[in-house]
Protein backbone atom coordinates (compact mmCIF):
# COMPACT_ATOMS: atom_id res chain seq x y z
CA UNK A 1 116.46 87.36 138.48
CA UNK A 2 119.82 85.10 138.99
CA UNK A 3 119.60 85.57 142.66
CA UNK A 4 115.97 85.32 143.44
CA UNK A 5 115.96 82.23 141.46
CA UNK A 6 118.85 81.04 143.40
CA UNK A 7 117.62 81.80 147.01
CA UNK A 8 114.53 80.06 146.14
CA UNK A 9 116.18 76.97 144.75
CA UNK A 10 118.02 77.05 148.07
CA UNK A 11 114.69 77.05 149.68
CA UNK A 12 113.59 74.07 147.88
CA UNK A 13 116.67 71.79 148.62
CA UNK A 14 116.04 73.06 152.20
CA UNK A 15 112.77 71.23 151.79
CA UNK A 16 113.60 68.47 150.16
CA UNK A 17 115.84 67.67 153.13
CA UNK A 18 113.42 68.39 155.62
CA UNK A 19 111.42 65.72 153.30
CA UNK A 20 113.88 62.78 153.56
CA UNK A 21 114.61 63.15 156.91
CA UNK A 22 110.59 62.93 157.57
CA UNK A 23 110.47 59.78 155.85
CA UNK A 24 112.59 58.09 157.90
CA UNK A 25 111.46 59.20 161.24
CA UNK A 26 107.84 58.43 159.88
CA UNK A 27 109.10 55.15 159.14
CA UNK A 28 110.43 54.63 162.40
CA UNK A 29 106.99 55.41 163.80
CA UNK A 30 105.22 53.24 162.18
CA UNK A 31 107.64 50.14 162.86
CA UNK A 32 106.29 51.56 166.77
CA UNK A 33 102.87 51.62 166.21
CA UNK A 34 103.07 48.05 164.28
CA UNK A 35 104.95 46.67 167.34
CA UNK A 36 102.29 48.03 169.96
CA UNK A 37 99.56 46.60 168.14
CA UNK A 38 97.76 43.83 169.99
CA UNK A 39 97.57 40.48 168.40
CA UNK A 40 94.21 40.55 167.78
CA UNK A 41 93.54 43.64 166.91
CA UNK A 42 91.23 44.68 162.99
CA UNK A 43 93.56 45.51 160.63
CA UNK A 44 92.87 48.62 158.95
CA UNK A 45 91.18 48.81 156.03
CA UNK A 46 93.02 48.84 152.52
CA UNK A 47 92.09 51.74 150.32
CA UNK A 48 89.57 50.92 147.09
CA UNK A 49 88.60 53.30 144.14
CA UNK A 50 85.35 53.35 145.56
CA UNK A 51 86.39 55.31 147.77
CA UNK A 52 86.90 58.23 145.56
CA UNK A 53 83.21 57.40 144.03
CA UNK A 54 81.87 57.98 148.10
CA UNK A 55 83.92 60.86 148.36
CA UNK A 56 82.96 62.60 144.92
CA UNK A 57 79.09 61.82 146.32
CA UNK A 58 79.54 63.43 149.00
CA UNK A 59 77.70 66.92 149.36
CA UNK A 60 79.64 68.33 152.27
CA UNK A 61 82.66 67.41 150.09
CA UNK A 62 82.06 69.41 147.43
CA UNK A 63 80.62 72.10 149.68
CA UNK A 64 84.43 72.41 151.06
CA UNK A 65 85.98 72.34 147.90
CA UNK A 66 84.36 74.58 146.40
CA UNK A 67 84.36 77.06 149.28
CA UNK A 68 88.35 76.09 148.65
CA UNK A 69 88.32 76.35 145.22
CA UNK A 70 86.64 80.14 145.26
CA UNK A 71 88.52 81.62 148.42
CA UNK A 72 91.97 80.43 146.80
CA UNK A 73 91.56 81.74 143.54
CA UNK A 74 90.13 85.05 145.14
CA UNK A 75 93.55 85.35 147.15
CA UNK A 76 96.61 83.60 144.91
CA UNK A 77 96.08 85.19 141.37
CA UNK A 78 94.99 88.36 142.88
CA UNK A 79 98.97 88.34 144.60
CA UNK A 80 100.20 87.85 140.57
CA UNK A 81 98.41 91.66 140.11
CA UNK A 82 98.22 93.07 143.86
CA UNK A 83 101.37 95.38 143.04
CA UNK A 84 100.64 96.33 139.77
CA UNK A 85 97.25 97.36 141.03
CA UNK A 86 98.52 99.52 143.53
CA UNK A 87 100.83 101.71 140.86
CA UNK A 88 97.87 102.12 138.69
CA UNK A 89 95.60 103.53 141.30
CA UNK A 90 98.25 104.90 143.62
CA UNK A 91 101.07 106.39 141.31
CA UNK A 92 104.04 103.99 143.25
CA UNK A 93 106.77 102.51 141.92
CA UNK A 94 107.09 99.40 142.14
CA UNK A 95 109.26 98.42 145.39
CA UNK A 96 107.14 101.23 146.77
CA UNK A 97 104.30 98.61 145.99
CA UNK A 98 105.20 95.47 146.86
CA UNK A 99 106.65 97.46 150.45
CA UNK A 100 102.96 97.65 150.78
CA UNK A 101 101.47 94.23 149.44
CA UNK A 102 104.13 92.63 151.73
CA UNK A 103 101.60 92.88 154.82
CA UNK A 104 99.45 90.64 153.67
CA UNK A 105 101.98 87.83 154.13
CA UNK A 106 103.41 89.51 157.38
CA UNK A 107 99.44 89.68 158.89
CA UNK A 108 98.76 86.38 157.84
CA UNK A 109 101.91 84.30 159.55
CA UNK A 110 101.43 86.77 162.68
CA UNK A 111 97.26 86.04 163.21
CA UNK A 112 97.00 82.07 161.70
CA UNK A 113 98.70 80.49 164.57
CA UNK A 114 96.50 83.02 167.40
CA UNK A 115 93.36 82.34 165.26
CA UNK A 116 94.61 78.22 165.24
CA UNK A 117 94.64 78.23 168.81
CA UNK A 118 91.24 80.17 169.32
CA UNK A 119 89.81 77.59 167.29
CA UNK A 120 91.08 74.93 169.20
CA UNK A 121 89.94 76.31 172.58
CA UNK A 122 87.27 78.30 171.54
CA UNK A 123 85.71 76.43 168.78
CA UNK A 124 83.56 78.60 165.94
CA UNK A 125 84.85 77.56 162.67
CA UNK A 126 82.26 77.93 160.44
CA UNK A 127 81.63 81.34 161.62
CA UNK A 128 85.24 81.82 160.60
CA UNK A 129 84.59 80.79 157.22
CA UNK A 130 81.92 82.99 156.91
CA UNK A 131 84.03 86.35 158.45
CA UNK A 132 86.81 85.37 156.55
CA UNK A 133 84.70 85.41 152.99
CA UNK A 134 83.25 88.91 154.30
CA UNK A 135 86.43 90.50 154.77
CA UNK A 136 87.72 89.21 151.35
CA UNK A 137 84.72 90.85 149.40
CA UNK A 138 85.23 93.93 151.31
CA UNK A 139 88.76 94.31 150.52
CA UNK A 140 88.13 93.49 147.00
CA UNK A 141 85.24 95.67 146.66
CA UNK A 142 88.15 98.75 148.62
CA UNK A 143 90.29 97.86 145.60
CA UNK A 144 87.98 98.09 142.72
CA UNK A 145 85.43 100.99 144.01
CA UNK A 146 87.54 103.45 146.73
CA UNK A 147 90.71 103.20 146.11
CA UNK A 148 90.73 104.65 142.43
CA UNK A 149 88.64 107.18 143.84
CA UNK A 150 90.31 107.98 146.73
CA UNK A 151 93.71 107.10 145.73
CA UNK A 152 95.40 106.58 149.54
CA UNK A 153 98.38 104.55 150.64
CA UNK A 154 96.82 104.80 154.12
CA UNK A 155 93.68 102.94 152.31
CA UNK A 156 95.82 100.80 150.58
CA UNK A 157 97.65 99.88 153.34
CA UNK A 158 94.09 98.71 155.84
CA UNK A 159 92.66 96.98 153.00
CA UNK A 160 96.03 94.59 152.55
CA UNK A 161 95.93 94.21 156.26
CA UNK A 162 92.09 93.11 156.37
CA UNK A 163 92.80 90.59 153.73
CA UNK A 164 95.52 89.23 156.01
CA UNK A 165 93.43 88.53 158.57
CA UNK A 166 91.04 87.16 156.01
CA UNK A 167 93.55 84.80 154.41
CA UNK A 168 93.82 83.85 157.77
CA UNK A 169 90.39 83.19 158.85
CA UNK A 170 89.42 81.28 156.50
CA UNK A 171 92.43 78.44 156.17
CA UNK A 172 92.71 77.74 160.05
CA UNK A 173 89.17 77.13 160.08
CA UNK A 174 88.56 75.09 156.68
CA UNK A 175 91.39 72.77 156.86
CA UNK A 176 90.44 71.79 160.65
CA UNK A 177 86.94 71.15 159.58
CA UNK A 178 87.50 68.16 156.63
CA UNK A 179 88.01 65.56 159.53
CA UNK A 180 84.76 66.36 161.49
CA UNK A 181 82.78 66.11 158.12
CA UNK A 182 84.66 63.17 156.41
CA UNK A 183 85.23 59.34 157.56
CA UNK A 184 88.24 58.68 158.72
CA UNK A 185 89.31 56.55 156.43
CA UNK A 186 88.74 58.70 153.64
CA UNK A 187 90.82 61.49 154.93
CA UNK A 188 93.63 61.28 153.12
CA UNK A 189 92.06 61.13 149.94
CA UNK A 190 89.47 63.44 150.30
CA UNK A 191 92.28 66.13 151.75
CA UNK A 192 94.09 65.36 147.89
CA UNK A 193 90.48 65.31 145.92
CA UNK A 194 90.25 69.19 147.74
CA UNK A 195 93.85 70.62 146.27
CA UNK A 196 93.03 68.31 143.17
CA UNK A 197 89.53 70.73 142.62
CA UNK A 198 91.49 73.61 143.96
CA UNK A 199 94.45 73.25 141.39
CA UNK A 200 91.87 73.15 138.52
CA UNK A 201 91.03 76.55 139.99
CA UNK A 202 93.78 78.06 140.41
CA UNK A 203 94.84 76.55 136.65
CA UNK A 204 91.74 78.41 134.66
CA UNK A 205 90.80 81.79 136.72
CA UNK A 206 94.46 83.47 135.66
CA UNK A 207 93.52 83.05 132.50
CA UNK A 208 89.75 84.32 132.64
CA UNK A 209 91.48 86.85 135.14
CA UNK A 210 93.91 88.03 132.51
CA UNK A 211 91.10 88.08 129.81
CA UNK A 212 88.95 90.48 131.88
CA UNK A 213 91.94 92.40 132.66
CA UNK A 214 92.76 92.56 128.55
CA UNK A 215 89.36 93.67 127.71
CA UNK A 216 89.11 96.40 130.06
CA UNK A 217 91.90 98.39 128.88
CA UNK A 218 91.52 98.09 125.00
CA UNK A 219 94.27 99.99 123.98
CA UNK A 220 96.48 100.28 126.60
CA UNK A 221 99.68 99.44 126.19
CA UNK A 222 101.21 101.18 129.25
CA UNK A 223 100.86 98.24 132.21
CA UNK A 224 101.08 101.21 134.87
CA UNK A 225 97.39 102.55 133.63
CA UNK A 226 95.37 99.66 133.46
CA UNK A 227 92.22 99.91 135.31
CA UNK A 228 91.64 97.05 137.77
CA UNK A 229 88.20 97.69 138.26
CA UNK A 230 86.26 94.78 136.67
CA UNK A 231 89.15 92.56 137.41
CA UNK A 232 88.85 93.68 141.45
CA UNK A 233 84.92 92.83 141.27
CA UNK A 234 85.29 89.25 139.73
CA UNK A 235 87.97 88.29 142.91
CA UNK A 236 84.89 89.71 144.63
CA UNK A 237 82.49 88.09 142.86
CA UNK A 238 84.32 84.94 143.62
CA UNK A 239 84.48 85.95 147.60
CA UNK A 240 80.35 86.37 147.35
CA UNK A 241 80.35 82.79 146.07
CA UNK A 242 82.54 81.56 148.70
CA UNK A 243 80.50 83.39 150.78
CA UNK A 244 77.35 81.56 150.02
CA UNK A 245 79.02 78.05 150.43
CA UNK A 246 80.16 79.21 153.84
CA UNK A 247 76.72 79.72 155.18
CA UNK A 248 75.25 76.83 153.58
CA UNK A 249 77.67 74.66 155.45
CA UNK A 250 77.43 76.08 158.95
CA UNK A 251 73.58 75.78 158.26
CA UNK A 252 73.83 72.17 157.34
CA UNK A 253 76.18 72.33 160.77
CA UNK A 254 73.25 73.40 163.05
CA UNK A 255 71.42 70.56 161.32
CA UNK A 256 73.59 67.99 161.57
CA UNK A 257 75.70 68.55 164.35
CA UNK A 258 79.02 67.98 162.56
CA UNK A 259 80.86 69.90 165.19
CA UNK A 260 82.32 72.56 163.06
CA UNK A 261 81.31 75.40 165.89
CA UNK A 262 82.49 73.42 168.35
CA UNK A 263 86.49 73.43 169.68
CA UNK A 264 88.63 71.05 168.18
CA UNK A 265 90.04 70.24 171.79
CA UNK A 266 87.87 67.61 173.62
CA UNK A 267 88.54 65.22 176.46
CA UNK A 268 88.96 62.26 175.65
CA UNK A 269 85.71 60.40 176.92
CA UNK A 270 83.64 63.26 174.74
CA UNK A 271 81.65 61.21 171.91
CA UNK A 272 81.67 62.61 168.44
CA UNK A 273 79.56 61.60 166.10
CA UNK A 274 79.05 63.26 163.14
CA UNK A 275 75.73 62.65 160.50
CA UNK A 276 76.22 63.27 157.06
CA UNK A 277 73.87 62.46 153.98
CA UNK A 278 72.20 59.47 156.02
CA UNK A 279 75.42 58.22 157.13
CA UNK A 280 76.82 58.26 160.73
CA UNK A 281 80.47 58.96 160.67
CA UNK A 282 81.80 58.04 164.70
């Protein structure tokens, strides 16, 4: 594993220099923006706790993370078992496996940025959301029902695809949508409070993931025949739940008006005003 180890390490210091460099053209720009302010212009408002305590009352802020929360741990633990999955049911070694599982990436990086710029033209997020949780309970359901029946790399191979364009779907519409939804001066926060529930997530459903996974093969101490089956129907489990958050939000959309259907591009004498919970959010 020296070299994998090593390439991604390079990655990383990449990053980190990417990082610094930022910083100081960020703090450039906002030595610019502090000069162009007029004299008498508000000065912005200084973050409090309570800000947190609005944001943690919010409904249509939990509504997002949780949709978060569900679709993430639906697609990032599944990639920890995606290959091993496929030599159980298909009989593959393993670079034979992960030759196939590599797609999803691939699908993903190739559709987000068409599916970014369809949403900021066309508009439809929420209906995104909603597609995008579909598509992940169908794959799911491929991998735990059809494909140990009908053991297929041409099966294997659409389902992976599908959840591509799922794992798709669903971020370039949810991030988008947290500023249409949220105040302003919450964003930042309420954009860290979303990872924060997310990481929780993504900390605990391994483990219940790896518990199912345990007690479905009691006995079995050969990893390449484990049965995925009841592992594949709790990621789709979680996709159904995801699901469900996904329509409750674009119905509190046609209720509310928050603009999540609507493109992200508008001119700029277009008013936006957004009601949530009783409060008016301009």
């Amino acid at each position: 594993v020296v070299v994998p180890v090593a390439f991604c390490t390079a990655l990383l210091c990449i990053g980190l220099i990417c990082f610094i460099i930022f910083t100081f053209i960020d703090r450039a720009f906002d030595k610019q923006l502090d000069a162009a302010k007029l004299p008498d212009a508000p000065a912005e408002e200084e973050f409090k706790l309570s800000d947190v305590k609005n944001i943690f009352s919010s409904k249509l802020f939990w509504i997002v993370a949780m949709l978060c929360v569900l679709y993430y741990s639906a697609i990032f633990p599944f990639q920890r078992y995606a290959a091993n999955m496929l030599q159980c049911n298909l009989g593959i070694d393993a670079t034979t496996a992960s030759d196939i599982f590599r797609w999803f990436p691939i699908g993903a990086a190739a559709l987000t940025p068409l599916l970014g710029i369809y949403l900021d033209v066309k508009g439809k997020g929420a209906t995104m959301l909603i597609v995008g949780a579909v598509l992940m309970i169908m794959c799911h359901c491929t991998f735990a029902l059809l494909l140990p029946a009908f053991p297929s790399k041409a099966l294997a191979f659409s389902a992976i695809i599908v959840l591509g364009i799922s794992f798709s779907l669903v971020p370039a519409a949810l991030w988008p949508s947290v500023p249409k939804i949220m105040d302003e001066r919450f964003l930042g926060s309420a954009y860290s409070l979303i990872f924060w529930v997310q990481n929780i997530g993504l900390c605990l459903f391994p483990i219940l993931i790896g518990k199912v996974l345990t007690a479905s093969n009691p006995g079995v101490d050969n990893p390449m025949e484990y049965n995925y089956t009841n592992p594949m129907l709790l990621f789709a489990s979680l996709g159904v739940l995801a699901l469900f958050f996904g329509i409750w939000l674009k119905v509190l959309d046609s209720k509310k008006h928050y603009g999540l259907e609507k493109p992200n591009i508008v001119s700029n004498t277009e008013e936006k005003v957004f009601e949530s919970e009783g409060e008016t959010f301009e």
